[in-house]
C-alpha atoms as a PDB file:
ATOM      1  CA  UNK A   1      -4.571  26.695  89.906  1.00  0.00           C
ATOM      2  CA  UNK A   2      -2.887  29.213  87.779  1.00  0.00           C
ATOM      3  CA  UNK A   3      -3.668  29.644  84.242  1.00  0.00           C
ATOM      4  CA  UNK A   4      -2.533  31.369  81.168  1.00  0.00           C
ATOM      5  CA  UNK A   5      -4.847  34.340  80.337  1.00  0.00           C
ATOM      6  CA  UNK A   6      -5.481  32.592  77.032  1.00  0.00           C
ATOM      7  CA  UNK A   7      -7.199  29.503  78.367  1.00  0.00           C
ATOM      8  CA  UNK A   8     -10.728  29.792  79.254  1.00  0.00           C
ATOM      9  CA  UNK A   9     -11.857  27.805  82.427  1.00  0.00           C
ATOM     10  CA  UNK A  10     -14.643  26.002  81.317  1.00  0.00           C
ATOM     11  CA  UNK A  11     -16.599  22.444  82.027  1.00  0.00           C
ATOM     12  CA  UNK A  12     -16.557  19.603  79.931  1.00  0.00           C
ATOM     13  CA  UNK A  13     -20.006  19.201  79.819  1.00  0.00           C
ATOM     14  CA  UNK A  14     -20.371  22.762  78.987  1.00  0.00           C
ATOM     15  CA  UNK A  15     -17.805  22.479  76.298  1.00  0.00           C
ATOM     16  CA  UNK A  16     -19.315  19.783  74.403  1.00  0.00           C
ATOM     17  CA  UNK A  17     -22.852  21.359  74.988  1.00  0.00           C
ATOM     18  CA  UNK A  18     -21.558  23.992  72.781  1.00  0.00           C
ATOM     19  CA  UNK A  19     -20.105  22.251  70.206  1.00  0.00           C
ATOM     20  CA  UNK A  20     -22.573  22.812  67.184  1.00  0.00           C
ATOM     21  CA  UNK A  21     -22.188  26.370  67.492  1.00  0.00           C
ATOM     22  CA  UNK A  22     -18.511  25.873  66.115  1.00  0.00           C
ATOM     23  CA  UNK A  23     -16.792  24.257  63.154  1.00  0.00           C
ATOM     24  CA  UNK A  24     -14.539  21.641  64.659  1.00  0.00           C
ATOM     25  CA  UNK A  25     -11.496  20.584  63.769  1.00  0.00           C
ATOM     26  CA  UNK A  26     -12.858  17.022  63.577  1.00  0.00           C
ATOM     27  CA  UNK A  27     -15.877  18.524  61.286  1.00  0.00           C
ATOM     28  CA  UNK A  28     -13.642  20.521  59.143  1.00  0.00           C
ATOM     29  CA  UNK A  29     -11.656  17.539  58.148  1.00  0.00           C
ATOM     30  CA  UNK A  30     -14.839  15.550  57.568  1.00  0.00           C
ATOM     31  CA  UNK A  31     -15.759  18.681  55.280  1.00  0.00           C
ATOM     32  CA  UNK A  32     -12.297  18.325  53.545  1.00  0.00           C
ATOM     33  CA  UNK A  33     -13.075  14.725  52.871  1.00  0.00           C
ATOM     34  CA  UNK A  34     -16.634  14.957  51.847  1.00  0.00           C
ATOM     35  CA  UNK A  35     -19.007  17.675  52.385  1.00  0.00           C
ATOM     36  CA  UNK A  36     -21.945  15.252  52.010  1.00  0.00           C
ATOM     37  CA  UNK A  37     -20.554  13.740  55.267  1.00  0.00           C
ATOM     38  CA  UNK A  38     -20.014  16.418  56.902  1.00  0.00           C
ATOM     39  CA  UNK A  39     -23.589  17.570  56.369  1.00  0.00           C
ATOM     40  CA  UNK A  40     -25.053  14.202  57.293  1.00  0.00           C
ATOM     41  CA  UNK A  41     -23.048  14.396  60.270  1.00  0.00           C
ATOM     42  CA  UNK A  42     -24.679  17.818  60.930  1.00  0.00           C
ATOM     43  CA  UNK A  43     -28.014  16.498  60.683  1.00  0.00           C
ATOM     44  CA  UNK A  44     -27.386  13.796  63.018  1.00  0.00           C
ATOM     45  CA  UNK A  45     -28.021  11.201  60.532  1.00  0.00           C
ATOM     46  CA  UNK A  46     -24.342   9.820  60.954  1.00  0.00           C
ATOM     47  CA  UNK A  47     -23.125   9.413  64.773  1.00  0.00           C
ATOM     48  CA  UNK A  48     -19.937  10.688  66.102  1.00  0.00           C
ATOM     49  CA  UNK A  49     -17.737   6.946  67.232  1.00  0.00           C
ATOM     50  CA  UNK A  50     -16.067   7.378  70.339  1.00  0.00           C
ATOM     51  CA  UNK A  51     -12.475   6.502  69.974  1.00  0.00           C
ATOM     52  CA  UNK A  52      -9.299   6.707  72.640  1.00  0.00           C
ATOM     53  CA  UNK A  53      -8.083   9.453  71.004  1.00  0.00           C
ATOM     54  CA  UNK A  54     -11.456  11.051  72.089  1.00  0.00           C
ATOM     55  CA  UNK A  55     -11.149   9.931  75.858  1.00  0.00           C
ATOM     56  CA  UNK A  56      -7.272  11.131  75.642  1.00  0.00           C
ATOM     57  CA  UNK A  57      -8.653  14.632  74.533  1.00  0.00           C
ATOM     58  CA  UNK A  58     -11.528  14.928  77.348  1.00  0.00           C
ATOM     59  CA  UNK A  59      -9.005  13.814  80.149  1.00  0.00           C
ATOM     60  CA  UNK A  60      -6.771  16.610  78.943  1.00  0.00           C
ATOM     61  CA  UNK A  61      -9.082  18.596  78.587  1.00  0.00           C
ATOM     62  CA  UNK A  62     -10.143  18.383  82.588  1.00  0.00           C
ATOM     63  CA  UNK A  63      -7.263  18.118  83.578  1.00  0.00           C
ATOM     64  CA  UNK A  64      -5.725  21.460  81.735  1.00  0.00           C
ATOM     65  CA  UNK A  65      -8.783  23.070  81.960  1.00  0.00           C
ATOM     66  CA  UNK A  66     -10.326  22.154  84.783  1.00  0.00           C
ATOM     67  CA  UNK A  67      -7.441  21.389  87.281  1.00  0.00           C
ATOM     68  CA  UNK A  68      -6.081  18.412  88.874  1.00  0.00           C
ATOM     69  CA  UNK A  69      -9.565  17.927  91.506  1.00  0.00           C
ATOM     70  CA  UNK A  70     -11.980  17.835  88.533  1.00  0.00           C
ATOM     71  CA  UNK A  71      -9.575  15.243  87.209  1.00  0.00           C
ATOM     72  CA  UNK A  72      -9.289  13.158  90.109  1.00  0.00           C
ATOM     73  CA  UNK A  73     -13.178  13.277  90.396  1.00  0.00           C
ATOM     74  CA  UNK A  74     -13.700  12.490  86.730  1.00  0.00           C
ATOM     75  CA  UNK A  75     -10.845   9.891  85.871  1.00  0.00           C
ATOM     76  CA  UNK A  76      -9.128   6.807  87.481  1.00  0.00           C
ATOM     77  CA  UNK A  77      -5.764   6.481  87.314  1.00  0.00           C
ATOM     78  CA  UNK A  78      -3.473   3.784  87.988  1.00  0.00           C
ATOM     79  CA  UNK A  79      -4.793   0.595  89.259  1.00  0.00           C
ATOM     80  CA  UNK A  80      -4.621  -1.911  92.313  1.00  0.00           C
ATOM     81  CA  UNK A  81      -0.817  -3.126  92.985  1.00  0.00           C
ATOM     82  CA  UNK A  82      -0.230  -6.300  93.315  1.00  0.00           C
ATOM     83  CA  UNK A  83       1.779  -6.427  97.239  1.00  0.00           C
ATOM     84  CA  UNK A  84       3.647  -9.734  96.485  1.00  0.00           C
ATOM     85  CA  UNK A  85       5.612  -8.155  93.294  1.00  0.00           C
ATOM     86  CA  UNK A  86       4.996  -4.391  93.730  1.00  0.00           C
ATOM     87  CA  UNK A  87       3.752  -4.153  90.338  1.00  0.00           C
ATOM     88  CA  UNK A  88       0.139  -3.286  88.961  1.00  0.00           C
ATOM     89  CA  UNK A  89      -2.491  -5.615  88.657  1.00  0.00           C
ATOM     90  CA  UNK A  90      -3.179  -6.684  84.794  1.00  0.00           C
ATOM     91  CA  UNK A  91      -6.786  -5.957  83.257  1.00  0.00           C
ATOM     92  CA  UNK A  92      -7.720  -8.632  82.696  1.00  0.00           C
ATOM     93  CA  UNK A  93      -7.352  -9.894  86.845  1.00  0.00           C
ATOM     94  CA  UNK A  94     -10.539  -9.976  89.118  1.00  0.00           C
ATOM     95  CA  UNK A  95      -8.572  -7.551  91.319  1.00  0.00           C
ATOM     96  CA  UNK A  96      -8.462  -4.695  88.506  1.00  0.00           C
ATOM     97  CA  UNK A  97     -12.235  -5.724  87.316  1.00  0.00           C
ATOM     98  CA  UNK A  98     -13.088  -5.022  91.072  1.00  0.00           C
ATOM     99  CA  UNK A  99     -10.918  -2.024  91.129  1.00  0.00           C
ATOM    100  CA  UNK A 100     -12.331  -0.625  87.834  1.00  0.00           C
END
């Protein structure tokens, strides 16, 4: 895969290993806010939420950063189609639970 010089190939997992070392731009806003949460978030007395925007961010993230294969490996896309109408299965339909 071909890459702008500017992007650095590197892991998710790797990534997010790293992440105390640097002022995020999640942590910076938390700073903005209140610096007492920000520094209870530091100490790990206040857990980080998941959130879709999160997942949004890690899938592009692997799939910018760590090509389309990584991608593939790491995230499911689409969903069983449904043969009599040609459109997907709904979530909430034993065929996507089984699919999921």
């Amino acid at each position: 895969m071909n890459r702008p010089a500017f992007l650095i190939a590197e892991r998710a997992e790797v990534y997010h290993a790293r992440a105390g070392d640097f002022l995020s731009s999640h942590l910076l806003a938390d700073f903005r806010r209140c610096p007492e949460l920000f520094h209870r978030k530091q100490l790990g007395l206040i857990p980080d939420e998941d959130s879709p925007a999160y997942a949004l961010g890690r899938a592009a993230h692997t799939l910018i950063l760590e090509g389309p294969e990584a991608f593939a490996a790491e995230y499911a896309v689409g969903g069983p189609v449904n043969p009599r109408t040609g459109l997907p299965f709904g979530r909430a339909t034993k065929a996507f639970q089984e699919w999921a």
